[in-house]
N, C-alpha and C. Protein backbone atom coordinates (compact mmCIF):
# COMPACT_ATOMS: atom_id res chain seq x y z
N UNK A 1 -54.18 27.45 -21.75
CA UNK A 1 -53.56 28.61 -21.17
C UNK A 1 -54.52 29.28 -20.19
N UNK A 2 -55.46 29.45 -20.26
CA UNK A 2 -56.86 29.81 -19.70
C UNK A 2 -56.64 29.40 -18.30
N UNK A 3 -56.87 27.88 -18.19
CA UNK A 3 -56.74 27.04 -17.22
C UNK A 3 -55.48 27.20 -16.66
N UNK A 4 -54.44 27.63 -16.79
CA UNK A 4 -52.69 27.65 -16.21
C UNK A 4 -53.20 29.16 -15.64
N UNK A 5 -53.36 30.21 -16.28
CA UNK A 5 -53.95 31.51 -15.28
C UNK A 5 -55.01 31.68 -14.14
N UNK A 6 -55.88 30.92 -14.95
CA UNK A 6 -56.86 30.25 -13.51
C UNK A 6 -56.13 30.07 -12.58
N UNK A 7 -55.09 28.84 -12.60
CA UNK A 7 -54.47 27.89 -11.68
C UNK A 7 -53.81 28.98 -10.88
N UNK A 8 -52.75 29.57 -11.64
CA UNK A 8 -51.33 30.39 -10.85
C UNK A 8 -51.71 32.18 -10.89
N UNK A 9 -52.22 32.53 -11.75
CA UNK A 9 -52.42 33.95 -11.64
C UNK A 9 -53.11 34.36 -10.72
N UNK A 10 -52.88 35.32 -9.40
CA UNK A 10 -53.17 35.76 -8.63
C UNK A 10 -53.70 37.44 -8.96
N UNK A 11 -54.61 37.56 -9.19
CA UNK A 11 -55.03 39.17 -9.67
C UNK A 11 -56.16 39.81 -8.54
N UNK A 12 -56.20 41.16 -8.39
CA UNK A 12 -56.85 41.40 -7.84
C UNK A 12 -58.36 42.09 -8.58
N UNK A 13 -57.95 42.52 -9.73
CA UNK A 13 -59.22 42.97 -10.61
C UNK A 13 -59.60 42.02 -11.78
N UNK A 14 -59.03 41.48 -12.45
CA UNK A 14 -58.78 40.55 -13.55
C UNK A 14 -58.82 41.33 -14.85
N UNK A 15 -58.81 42.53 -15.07
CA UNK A 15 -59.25 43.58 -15.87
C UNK A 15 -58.16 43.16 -17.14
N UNK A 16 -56.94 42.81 -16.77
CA UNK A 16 -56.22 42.31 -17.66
C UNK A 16 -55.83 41.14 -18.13
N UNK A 17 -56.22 40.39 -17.66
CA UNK A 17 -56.09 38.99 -17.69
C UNK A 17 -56.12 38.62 -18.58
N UNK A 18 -57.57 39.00 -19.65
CA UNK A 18 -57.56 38.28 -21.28
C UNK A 18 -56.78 38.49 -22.01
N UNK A 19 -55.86 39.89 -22.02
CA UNK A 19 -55.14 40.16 -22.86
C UNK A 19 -53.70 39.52 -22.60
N UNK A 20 -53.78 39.14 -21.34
CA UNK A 20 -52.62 38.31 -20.79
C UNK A 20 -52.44 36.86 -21.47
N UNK A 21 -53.51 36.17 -21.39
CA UNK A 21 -53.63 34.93 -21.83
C UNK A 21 -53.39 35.02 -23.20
N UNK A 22 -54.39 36.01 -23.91
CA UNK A 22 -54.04 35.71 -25.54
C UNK A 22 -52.58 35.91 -25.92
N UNK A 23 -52.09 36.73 -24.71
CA UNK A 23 -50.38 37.69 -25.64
C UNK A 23 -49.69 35.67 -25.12
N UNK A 24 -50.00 35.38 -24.30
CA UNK A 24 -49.28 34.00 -23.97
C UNK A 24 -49.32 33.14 -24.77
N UNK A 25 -50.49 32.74 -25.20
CA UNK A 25 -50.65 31.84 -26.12
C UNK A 25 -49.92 32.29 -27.81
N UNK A 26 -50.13 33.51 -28.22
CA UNK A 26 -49.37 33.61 -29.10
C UNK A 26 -47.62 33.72 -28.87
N UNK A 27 -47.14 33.88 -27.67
CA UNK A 27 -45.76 33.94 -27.59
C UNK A 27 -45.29 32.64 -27.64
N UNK A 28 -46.28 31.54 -26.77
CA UNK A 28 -45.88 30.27 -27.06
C UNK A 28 -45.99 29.73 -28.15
N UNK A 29 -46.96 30.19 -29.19
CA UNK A 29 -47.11 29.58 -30.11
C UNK A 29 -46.08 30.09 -30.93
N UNK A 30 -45.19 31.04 -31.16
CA UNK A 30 -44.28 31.82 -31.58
C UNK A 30 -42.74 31.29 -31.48
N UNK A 31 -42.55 30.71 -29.88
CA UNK A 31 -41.32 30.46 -29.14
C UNK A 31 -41.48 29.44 -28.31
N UNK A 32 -41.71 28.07 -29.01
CA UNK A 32 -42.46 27.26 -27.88
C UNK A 32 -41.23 26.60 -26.87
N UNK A 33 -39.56 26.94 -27.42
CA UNK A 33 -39.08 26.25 -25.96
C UNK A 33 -38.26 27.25 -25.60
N UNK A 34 -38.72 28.50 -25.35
CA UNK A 34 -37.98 29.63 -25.08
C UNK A 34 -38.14 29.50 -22.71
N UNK A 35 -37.01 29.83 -22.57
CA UNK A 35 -36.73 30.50 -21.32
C UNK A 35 -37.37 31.52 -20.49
N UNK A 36 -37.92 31.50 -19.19
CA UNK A 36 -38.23 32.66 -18.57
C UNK A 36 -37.87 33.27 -18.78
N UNK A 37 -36.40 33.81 -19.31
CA UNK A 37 -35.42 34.94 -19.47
C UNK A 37 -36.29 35.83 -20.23
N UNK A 38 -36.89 34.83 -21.50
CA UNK A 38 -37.41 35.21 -22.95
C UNK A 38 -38.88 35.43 -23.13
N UNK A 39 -39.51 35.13 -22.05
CA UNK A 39 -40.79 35.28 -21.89
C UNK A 39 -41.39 36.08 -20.98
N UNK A 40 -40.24 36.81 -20.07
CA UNK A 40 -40.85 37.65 -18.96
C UNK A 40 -41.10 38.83 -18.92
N UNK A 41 -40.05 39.06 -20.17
CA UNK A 41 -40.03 40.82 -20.68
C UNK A 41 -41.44 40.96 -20.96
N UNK A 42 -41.84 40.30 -21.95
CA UNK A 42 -42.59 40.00 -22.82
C UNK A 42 -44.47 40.17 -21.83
N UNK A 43 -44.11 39.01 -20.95
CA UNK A 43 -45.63 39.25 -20.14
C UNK A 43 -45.36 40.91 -19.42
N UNK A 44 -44.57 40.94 -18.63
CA UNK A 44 -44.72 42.22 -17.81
C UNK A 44 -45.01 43.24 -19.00
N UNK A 45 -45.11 43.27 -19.86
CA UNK A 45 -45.29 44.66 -21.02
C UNK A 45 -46.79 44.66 -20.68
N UNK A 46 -47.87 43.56 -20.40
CA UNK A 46 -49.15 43.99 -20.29
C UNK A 46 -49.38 44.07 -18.98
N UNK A 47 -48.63 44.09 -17.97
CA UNK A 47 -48.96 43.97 -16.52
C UNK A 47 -49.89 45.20 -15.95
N UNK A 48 -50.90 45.12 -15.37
CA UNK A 48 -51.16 46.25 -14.86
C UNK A 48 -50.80 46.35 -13.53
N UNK A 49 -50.94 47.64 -13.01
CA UNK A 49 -50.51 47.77 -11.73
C UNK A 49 -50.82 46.68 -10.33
N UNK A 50 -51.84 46.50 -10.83
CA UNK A 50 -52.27 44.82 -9.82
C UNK A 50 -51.70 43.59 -9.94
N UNK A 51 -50.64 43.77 -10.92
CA UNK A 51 -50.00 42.22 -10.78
C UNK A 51 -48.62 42.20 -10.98
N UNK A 52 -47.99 41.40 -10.28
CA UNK A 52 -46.71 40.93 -10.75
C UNK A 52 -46.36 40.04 -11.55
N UNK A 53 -45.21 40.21 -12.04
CA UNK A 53 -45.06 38.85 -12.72
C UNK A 53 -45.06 37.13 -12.72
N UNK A 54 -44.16 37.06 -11.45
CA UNK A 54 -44.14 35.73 -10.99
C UNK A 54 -44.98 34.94 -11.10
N UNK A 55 -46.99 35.07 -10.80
CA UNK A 55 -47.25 34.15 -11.14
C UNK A 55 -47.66 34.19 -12.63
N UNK A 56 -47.58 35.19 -13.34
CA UNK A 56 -47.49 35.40 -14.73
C UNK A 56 -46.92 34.34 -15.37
N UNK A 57 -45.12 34.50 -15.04
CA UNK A 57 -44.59 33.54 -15.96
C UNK A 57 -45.05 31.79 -15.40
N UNK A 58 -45.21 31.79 -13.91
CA UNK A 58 -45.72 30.33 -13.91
C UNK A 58 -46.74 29.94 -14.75
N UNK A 59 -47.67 30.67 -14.81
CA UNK A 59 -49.34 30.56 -16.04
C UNK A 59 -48.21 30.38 -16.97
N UNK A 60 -48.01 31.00 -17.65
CA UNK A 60 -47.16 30.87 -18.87
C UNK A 60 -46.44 29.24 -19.41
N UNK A 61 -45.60 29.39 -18.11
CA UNK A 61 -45.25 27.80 -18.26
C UNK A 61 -45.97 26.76 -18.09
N UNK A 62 -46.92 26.71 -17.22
CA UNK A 62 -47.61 25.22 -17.11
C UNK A 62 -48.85 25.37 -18.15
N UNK A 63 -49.39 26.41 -19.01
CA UNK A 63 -50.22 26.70 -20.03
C UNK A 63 -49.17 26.48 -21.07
N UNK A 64 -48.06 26.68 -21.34
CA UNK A 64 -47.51 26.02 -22.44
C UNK A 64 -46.98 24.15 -22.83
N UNK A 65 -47.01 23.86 -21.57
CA UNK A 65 -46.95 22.52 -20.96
C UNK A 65 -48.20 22.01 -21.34
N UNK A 66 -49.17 22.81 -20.91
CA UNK A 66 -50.78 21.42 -21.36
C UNK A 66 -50.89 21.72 -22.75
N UNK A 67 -50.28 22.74 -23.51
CA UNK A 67 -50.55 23.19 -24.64
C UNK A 67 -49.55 21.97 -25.54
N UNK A 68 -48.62 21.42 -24.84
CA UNK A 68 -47.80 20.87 -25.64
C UNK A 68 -46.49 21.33 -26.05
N UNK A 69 -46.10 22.38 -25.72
CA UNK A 69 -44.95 23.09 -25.88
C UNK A 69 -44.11 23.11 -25.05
């Protein structure tokens, strides 16, 4: 998951980032073939003002992909 935010997350401070990754990894590990629909609420709740979602949920998906999910 680490590596999928690396890849796609575009941030300008990174101030939130860790807490991004961990809330990901436990949602996937939670909901592993759930929908953007179902996972977007979910990231934007930690968003800080420097980021959007979009490349959020991409991290999300291709970090649940190498994860196996």
């Amino acid at each position: 998951m680490q590596a999928a935010f690396k890849d796609c997350h575009d941030c300008s401070a990174g101030f939130c980032t860790p807490g991004m990754v961990l809330s990901a990894i436990d949602l996937v590990a939670r909901h592993p073939t759930q929908t953007r629909q179902r996972f977007a609420p979910s990231s934007t709740a930690i968003c800080a003002g420097a980021t959007g979602y979009h490349n959020i949920v991409k991290a999300v998906k291709q970090g649940a992909a190498a994860m196996g999910k």
